[in-house]
N, C-alpha and C. Protein backbone atom coordinates (compact mmCIF):
# COMPACT_ATOMS: atom_id res chain seq x y z
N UNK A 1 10.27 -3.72 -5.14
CA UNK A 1 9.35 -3.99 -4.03
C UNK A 1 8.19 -3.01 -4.12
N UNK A 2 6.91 -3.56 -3.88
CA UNK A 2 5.79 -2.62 -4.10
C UNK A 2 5.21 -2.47 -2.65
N UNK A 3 5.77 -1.47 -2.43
CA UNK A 3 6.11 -1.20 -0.46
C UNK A 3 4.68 -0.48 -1.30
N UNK A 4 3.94 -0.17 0.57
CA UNK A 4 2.55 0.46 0.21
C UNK A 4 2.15 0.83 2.28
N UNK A 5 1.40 1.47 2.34
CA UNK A 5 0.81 2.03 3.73
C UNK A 5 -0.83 2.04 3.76
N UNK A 6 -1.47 1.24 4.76
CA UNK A 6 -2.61 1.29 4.70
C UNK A 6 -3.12 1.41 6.49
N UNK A 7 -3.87 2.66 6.53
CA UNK A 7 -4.58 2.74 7.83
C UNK A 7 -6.19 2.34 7.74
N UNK A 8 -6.06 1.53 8.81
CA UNK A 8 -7.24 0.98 9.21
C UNK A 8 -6.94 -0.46 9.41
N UNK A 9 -8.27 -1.43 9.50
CA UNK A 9 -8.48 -2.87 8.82
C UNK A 9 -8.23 -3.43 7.83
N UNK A 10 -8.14 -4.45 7.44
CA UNK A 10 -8.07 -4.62 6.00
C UNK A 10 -8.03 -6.15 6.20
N UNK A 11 -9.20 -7.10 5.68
CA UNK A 11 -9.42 -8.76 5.71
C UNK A 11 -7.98 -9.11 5.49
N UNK A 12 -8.15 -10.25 6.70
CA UNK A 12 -6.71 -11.10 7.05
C UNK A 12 -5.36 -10.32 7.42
N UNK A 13 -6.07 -9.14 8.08
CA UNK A 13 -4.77 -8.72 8.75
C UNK A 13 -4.72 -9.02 9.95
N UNK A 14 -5.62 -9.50 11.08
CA UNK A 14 -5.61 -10.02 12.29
C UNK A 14 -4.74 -11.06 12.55
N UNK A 15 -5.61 -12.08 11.12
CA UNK A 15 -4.66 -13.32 11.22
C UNK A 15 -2.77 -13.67 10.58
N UNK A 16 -2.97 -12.25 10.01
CA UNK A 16 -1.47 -11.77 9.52
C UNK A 16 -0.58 -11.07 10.20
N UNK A 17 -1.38 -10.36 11.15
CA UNK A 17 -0.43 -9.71 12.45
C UNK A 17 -0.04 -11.02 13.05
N UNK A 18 -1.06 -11.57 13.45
CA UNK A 18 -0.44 -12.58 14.51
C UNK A 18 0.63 -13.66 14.36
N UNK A 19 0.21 -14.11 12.55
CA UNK A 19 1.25 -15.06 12.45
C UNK A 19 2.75 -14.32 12.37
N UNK A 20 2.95 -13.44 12.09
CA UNK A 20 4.22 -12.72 11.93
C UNK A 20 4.81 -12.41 13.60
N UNK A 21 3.85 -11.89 14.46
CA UNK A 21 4.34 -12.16 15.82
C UNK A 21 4.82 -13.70 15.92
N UNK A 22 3.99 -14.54 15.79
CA UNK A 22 4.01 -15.78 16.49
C UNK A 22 5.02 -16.54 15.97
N UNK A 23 5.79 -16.44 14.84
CA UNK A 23 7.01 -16.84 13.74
C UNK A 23 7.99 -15.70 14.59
N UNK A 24 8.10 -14.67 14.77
CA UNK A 24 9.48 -13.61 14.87
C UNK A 24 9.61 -14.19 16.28
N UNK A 25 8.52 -13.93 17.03
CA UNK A 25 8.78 -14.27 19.46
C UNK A 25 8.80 -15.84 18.79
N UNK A 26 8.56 -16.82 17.85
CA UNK A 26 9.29 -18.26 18.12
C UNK A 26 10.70 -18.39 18.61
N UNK A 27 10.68 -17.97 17.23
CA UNK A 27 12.31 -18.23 17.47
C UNK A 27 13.47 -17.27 18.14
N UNK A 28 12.43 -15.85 18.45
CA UNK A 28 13.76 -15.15 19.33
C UNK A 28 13.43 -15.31 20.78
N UNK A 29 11.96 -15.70 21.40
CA UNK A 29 12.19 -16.13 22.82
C UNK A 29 11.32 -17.46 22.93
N UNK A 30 11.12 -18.28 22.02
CA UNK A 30 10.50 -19.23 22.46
C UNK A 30 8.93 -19.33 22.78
N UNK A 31 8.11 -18.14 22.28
CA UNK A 31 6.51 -18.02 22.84
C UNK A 31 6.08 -18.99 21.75
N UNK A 32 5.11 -19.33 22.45
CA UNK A 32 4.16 -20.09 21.44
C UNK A 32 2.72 -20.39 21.55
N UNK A 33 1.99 -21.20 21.61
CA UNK A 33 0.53 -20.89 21.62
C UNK A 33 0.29 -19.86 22.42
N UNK A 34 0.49 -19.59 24.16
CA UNK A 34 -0.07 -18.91 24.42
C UNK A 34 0.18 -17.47 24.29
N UNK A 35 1.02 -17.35 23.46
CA UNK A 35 1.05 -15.84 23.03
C UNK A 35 0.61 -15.82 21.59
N UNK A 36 0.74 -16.35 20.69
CA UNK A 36 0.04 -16.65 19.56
C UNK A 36 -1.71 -16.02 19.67
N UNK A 37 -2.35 -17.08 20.24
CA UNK A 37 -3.42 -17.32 20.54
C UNK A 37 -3.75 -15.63 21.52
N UNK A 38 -2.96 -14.81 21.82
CA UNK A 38 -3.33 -13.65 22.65
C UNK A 38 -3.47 -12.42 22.16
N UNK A 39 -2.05 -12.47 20.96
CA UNK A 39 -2.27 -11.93 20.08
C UNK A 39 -3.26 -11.44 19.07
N UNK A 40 -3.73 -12.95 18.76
CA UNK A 40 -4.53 -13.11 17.96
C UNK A 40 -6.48 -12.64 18.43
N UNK A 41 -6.47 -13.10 19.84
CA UNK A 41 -7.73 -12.57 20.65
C UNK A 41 -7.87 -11.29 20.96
N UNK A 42 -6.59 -10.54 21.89
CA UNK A 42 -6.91 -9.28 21.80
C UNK A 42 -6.79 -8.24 20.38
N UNK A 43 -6.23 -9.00 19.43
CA UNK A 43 -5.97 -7.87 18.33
C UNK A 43 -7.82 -7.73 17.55
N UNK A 44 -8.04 -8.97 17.57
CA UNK A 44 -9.33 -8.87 17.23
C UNK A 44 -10.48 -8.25 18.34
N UNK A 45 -10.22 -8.20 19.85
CA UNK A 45 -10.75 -7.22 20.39
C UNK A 45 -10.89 -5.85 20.41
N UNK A 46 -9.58 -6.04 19.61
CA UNK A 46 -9.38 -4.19 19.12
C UNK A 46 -10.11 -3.97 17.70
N UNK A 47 -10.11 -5.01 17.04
CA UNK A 47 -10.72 -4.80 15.91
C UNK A 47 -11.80 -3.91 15.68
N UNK A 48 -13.05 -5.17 16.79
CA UNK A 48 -14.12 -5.30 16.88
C UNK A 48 -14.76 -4.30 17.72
N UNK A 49 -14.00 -3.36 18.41
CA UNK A 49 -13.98 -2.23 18.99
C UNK A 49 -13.56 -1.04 18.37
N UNK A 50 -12.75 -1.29 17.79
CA UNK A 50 -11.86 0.38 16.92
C UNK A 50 -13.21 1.41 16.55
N UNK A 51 -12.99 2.46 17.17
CA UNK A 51 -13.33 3.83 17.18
C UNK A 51 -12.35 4.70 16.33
N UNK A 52 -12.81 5.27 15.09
CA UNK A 52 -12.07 5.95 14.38
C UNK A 52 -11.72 7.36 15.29
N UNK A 53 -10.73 8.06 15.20
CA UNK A 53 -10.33 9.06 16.04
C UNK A 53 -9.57 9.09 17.62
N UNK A 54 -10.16 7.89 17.82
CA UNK A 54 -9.29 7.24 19.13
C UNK A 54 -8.19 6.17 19.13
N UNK A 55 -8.63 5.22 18.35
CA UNK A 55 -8.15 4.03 18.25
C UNK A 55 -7.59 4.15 16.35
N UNK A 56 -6.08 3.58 16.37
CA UNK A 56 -5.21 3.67 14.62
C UNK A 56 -4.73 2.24 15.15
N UNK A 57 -4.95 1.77 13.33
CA UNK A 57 -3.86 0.48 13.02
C UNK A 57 -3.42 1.30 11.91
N UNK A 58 -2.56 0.84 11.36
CA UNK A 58 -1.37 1.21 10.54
C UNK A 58 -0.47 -0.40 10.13
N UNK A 59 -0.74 -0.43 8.58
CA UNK A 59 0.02 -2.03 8.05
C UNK A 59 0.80 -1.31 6.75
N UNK A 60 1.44 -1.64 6.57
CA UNK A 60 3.21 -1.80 5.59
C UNK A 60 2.75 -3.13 5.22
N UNK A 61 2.35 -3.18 3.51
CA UNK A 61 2.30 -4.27 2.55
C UNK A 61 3.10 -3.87 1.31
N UNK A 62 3.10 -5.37 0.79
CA UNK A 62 3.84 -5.73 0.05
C UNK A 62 3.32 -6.34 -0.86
N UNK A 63 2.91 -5.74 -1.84
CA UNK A 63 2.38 -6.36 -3.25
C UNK A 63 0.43 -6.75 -2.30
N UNK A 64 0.42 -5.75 -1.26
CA UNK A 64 -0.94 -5.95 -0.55
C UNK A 64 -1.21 -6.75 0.32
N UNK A 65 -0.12 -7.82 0.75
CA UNK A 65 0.32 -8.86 1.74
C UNK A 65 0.90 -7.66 3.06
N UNK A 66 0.09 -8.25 3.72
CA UNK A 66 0.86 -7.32 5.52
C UNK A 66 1.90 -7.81 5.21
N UNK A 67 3.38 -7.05 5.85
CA UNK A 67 4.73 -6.91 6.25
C UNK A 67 4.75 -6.34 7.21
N UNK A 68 3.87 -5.48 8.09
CA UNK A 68 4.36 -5.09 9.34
C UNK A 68 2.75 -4.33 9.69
N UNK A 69 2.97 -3.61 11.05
CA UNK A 69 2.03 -3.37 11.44
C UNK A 69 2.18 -2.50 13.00
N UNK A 70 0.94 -1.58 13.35
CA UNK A 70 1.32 -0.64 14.36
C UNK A 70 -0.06 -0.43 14.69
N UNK A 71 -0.41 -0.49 16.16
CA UNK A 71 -1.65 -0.03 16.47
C UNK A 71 -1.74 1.14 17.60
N UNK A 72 -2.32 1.76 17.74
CA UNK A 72 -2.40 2.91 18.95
C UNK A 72 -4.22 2.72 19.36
N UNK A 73 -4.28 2.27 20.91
CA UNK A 73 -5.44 1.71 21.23
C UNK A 73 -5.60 2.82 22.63
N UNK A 74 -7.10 3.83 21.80
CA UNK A 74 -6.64 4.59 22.70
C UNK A 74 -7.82 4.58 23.92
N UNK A 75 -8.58 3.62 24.02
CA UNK A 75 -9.96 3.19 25.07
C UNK A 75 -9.68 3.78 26.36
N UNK A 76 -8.52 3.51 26.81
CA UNK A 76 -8.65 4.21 28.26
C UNK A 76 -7.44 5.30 28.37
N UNK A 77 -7.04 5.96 27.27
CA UNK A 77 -6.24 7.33 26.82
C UNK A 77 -6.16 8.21 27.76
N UNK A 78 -7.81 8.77 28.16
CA UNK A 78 -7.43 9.71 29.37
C UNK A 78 -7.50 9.52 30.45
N UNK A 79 -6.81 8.33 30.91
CA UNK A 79 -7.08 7.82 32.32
C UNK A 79 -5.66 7.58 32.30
N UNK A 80 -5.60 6.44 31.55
CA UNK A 80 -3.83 5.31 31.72
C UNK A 80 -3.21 6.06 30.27
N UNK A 81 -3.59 6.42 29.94
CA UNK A 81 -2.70 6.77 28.07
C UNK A 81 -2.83 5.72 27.38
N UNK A 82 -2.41 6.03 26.16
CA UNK A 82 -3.03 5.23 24.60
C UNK A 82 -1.94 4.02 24.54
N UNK A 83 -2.38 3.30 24.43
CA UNK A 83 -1.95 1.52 24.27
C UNK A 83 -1.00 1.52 23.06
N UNK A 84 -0.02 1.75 22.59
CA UNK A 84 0.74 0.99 21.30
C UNK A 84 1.12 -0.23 21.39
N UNK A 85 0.48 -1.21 20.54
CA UNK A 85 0.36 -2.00 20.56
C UNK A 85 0.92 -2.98 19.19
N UNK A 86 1.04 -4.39 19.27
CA UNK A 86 1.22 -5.01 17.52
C UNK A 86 2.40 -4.26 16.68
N UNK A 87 3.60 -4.07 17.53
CA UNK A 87 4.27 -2.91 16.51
C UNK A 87 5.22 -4.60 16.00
N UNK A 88 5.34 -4.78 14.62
CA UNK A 88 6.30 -5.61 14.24
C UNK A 88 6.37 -5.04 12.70
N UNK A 89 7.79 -5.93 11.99
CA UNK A 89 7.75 -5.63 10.71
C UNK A 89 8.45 -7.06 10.39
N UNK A 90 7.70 -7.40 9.18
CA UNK A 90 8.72 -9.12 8.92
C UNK A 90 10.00 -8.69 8.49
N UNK A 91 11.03 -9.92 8.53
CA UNK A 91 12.09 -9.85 8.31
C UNK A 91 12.70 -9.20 7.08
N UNK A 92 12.14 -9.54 5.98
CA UNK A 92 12.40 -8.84 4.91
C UNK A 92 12.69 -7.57 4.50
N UNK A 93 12.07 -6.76 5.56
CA UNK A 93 12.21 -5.33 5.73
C UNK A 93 12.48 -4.72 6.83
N UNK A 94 12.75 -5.38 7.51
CA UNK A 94 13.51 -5.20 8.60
C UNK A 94 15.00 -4.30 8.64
N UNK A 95 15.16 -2.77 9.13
CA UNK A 95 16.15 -2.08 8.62
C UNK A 95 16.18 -0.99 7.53
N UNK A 96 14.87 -1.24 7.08
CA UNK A 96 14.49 -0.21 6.00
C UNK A 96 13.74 0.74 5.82
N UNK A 97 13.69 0.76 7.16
CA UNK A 97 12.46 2.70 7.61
C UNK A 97 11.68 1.73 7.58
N UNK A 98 10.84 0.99 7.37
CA UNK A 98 8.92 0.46 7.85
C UNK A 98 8.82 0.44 8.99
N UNK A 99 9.65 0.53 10.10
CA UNK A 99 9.14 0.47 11.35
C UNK A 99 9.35 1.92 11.73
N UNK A 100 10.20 2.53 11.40
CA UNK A 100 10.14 3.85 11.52
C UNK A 100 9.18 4.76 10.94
N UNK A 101 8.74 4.72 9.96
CA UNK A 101 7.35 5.20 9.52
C UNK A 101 6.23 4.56 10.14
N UNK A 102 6.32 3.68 10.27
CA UNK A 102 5.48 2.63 11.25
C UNK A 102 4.76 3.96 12.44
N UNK A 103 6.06 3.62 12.93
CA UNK A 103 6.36 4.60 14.95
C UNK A 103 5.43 6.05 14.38
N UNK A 104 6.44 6.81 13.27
CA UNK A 104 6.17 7.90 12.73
C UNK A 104 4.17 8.12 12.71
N UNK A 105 3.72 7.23 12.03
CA UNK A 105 2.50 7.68 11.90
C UNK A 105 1.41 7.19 13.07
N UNK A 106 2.07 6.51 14.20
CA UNK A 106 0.93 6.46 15.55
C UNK A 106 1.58 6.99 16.17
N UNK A 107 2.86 8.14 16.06
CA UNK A 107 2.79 9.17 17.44
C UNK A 107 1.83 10.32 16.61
N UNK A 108 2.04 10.15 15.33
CA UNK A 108 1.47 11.42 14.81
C UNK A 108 -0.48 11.46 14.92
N UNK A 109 -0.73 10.56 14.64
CA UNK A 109 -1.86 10.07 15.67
C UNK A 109 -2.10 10.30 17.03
N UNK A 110 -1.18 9.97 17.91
CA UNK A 110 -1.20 10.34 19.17
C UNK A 110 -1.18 11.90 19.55
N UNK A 111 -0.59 12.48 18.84
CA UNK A 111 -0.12 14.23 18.50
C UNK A 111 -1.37 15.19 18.50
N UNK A 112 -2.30 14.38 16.99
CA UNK A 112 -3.25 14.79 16.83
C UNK A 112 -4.99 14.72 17.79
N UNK A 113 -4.25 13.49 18.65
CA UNK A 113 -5.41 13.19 19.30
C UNK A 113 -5.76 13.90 21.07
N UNK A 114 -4.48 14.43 20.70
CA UNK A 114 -3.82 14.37 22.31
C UNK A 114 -3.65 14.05 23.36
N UNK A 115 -3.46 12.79 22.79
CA UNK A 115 -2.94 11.82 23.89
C UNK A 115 -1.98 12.54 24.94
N UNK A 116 -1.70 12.44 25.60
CA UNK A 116 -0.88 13.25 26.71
C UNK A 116 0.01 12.01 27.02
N UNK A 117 0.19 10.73 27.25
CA UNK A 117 1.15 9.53 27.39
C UNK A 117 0.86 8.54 26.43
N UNK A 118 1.58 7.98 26.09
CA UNK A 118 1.79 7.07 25.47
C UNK A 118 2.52 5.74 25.93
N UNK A 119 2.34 4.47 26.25
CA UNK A 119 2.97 3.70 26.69
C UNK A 119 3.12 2.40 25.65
N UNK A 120 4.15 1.43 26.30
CA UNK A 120 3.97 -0.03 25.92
C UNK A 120 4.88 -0.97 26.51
N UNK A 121 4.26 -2.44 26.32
CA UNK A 121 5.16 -3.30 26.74
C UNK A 121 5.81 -4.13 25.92
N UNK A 122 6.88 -4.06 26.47
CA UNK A 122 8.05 -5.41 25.48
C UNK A 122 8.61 -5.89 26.51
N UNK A 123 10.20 -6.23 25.90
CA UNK A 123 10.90 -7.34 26.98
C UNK A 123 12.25 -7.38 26.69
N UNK A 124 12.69 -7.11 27.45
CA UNK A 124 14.66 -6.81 27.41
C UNK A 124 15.25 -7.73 26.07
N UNK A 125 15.78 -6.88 25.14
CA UNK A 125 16.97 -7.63 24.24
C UNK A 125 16.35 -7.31 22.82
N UNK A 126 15.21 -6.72 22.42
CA UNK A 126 14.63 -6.19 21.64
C UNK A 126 15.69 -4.92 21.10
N UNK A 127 16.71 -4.62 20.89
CA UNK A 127 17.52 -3.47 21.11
C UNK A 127 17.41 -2.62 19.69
N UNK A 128 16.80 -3.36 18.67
CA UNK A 128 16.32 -2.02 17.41
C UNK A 128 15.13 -1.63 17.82
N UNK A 129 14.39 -2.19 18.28
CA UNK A 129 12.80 -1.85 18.24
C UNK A 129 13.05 -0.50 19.78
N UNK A 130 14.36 -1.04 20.96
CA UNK A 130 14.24 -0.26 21.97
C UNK A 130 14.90 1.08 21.46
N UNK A 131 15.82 1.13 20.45
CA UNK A 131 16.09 2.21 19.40
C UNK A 131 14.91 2.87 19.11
N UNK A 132 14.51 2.42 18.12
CA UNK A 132 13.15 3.49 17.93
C UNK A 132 12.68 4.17 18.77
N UNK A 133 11.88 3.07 19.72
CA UNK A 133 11.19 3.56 21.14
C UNK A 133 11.95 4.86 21.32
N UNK A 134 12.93 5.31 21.84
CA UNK A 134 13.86 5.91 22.74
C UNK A 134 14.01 6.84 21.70
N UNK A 135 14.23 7.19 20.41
CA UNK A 135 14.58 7.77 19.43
C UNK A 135 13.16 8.83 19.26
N UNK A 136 12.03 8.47 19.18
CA UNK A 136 10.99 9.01 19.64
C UNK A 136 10.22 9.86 20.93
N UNK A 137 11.16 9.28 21.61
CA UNK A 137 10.87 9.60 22.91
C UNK A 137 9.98 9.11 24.16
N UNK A 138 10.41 7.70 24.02
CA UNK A 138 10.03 6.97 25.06
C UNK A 138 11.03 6.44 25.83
N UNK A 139 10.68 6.54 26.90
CA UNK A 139 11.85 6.28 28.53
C UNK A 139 11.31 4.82 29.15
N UNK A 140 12.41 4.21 29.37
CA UNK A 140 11.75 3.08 30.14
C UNK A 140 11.59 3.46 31.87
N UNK A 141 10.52 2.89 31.85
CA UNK A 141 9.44 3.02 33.47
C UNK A 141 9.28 2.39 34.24
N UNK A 142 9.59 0.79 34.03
CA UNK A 142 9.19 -0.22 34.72
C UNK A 142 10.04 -1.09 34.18
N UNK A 143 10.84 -2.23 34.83
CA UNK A 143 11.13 -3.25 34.56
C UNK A 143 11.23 -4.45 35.74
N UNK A 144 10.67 -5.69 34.80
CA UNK A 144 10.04 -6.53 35.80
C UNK A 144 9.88 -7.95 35.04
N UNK A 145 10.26 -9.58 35.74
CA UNK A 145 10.06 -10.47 35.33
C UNK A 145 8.68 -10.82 35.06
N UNK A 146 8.47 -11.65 34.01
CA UNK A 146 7.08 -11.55 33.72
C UNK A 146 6.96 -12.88 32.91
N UNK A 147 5.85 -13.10 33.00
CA UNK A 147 5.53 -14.55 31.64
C UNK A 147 4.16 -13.79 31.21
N UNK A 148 3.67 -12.83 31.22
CA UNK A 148 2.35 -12.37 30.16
C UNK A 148 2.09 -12.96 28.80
N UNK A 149 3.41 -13.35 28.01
CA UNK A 149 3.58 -13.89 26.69
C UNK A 149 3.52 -15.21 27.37
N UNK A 150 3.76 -15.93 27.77
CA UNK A 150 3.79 -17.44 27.54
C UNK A 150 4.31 -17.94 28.22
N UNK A 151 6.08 -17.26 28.33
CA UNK A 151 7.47 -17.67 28.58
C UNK A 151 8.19 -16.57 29.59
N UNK A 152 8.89 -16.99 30.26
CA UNK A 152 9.20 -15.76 31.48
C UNK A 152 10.74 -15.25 30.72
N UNK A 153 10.40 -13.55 30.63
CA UNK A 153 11.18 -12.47 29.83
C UNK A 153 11.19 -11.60 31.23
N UNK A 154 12.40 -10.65 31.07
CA UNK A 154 12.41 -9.52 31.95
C UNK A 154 11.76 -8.47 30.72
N UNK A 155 10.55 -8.06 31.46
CA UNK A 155 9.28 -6.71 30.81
C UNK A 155 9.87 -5.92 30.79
N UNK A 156 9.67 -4.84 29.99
CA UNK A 156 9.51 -3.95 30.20
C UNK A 156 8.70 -2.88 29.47
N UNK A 157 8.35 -1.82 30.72
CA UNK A 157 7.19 -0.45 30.04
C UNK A 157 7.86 0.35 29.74
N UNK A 158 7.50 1.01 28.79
CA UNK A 158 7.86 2.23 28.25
C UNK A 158 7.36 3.17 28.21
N UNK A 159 7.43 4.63 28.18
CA UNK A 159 6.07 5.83 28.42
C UNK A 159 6.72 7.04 27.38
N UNK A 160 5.37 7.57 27.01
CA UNK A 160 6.41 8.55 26.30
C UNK A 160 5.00 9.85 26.84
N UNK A 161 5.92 11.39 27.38
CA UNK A 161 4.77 11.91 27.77
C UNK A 161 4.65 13.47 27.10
N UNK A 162 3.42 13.86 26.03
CA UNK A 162 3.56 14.82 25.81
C UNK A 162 4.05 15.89 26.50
């Protein structure tokens, strides 16, 4: 496997984050266009915005094909704390440290930036990804029914606070 790490942008990773969300939340809760399609809008809002020093993506490829991906969006950082955002890894590697190096290099980002909180949202039953989270040091904060994705999940926030 020609595992590889690339920070920043990189053509057709918008549309490669999203399809890998929009294939993994199919079939484990049922989202579909309108989380697809949200994905796909705000990730490119972040794009089209990213401020180097505030704002990190972070992609895990494979022979230069995205396999996973991690963003830390840090626009309103010292107000609400830095956004982690887009954290997935495809199946294939799933279990094999990429999401853990993943995590690894946007807290270390966050570290350096000094972010003082860190947050994010997911949704009950996620239980490797709530591993990590928690393994790092994020506490859950909030939990709450929600349809933000598409489909109604019990939310939940997570915070992690320097």
């Amino acid at each position: 496997m020609n595992l590889s790490f690339h920070e920043g942008y990189r053509p057709g990773c918008i549309g490669r984050i999203a399809e890998l969300h929009a294939c993994h939340y199919h079939r484990l809760a049922d989202f579909g266009l309108a989380f697809e399609s949200k994905v796909a809008r705000e990730l490119a809002a972040f794009c089209e915005g990213y401020v180097d020093g505030r704002d990190g993506l972070w992609l895990a490829l494979v022979g230069g094909r995205v396999e996973g991906s991690i963003a830390i969006d840090g626009t309103h950082a010292q107000r609400d704390g830095a956004h982690l955002r887009w954290f997935i890894v495809s199946d294939g590697l799933r279990g094999k440290g990429v999401g853990s190096r993943l995590l690894a290099s946007a807290m270390a980002f966050c570290r350096k930036c000094g972010y003082r909180r860190v947050y994010l949202w997911t949704f009950e039953g996620l239980d490797a990804a709530r591993h990590l989270y928690e393994k790092a040091g994020f506490r859950l904060v909030q939990q709450q029914r929600g349809a933000q994705w598409g489909t109604e999940v019990n939310e939940q926030r997570f915070d992690l606070f320097a």
